[in-house]
C-alpha atoms as a PDB file:
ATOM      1  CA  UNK A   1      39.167 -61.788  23.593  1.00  0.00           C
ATOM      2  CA  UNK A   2      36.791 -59.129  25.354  1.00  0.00           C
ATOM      3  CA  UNK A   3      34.088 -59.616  22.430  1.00  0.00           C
ATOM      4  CA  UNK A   4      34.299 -63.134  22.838  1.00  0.00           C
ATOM      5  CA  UNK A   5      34.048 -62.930  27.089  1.00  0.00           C
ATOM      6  CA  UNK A   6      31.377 -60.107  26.370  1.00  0.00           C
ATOM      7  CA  UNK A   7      29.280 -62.107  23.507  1.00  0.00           C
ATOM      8  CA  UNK A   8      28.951 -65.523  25.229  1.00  0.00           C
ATOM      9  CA  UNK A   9      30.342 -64.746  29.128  1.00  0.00           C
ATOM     10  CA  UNK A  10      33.163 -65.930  30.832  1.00  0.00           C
ATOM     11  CA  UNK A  11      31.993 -69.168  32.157  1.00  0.00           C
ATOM     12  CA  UNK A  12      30.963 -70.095  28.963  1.00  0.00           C
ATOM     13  CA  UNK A  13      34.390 -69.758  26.698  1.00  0.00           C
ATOM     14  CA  UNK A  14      37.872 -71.162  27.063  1.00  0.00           C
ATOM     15  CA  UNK A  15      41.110 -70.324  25.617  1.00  0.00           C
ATOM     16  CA  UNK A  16      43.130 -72.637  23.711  1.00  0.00           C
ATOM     17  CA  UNK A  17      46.475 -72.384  21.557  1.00  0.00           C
ATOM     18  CA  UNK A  18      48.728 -74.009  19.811  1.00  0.00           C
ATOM     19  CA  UNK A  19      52.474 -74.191  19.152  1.00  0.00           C
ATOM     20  CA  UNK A  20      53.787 -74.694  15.637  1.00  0.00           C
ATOM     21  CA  UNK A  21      57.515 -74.566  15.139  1.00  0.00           C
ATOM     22  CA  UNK A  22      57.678 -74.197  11.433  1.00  0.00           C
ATOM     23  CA  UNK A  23      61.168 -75.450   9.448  1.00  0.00           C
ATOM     24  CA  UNK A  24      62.257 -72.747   6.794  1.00  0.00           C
ATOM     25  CA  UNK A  25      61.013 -74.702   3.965  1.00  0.00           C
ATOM     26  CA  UNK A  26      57.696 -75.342   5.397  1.00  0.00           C
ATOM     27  CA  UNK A  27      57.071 -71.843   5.920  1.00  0.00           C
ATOM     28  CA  UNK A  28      57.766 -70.199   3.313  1.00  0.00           C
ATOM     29  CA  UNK A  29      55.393 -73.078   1.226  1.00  0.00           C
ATOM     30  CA  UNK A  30      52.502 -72.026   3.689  1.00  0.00           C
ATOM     31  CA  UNK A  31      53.465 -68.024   3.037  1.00  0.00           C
ATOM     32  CA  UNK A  32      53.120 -68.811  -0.565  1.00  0.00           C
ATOM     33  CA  UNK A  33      50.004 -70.664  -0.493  1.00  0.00           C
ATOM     34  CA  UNK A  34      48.674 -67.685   1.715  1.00  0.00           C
ATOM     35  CA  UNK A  35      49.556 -65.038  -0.781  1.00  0.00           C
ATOM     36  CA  UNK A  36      48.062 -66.990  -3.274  1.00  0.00           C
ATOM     37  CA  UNK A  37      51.728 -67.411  -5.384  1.00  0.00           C
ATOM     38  CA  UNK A  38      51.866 -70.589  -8.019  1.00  0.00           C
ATOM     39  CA  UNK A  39      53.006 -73.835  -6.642  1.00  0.00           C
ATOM     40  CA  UNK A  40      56.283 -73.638  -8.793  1.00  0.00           C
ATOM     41  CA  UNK A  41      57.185 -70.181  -7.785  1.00  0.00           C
ATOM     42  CA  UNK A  42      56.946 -71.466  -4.305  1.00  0.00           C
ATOM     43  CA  UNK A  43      58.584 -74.618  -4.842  1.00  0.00           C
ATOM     44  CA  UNK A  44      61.664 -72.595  -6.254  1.00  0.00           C
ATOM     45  CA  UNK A  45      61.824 -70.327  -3.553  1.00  0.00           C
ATOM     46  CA  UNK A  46      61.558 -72.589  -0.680  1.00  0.00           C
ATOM     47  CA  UNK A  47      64.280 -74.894  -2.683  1.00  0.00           C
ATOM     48  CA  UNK A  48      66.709 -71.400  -2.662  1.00  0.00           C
ATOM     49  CA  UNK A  49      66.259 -71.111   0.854  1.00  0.00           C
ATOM     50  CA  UNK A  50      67.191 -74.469   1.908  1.00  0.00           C
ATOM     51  CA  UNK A  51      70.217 -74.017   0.137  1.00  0.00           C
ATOM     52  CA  UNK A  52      71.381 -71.118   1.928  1.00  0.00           C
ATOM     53  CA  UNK A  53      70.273 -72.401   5.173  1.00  0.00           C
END
């Protein structure tokens, strides 16, 4: 946030967020996908974890 305020000044940046509640299964798909695992490996694990939820 300070490079930002520092690069381009405060009155000309804004903040802005937003709020994702994930469901088990839908996070651990995105994980996956981020550490690059296959699509069935993923499929099977988010399918183990929804059974033990």
């Amino acid at each position: 946030m300070r490079w930002v305020y520092e690069t381009y000044g405060r009155n000309h940046t804004a903040l802005c967020s937003t709020v994702i509640r994930y469901r088990t299964k839908g996070a651990v798909r995105d994980v996956g996908k981020a550490l690059g695992l296959p699509e069935d490996m993923t499929k099977l694990l988010s399918s183990q974890n929804s059974r033990s939820a």
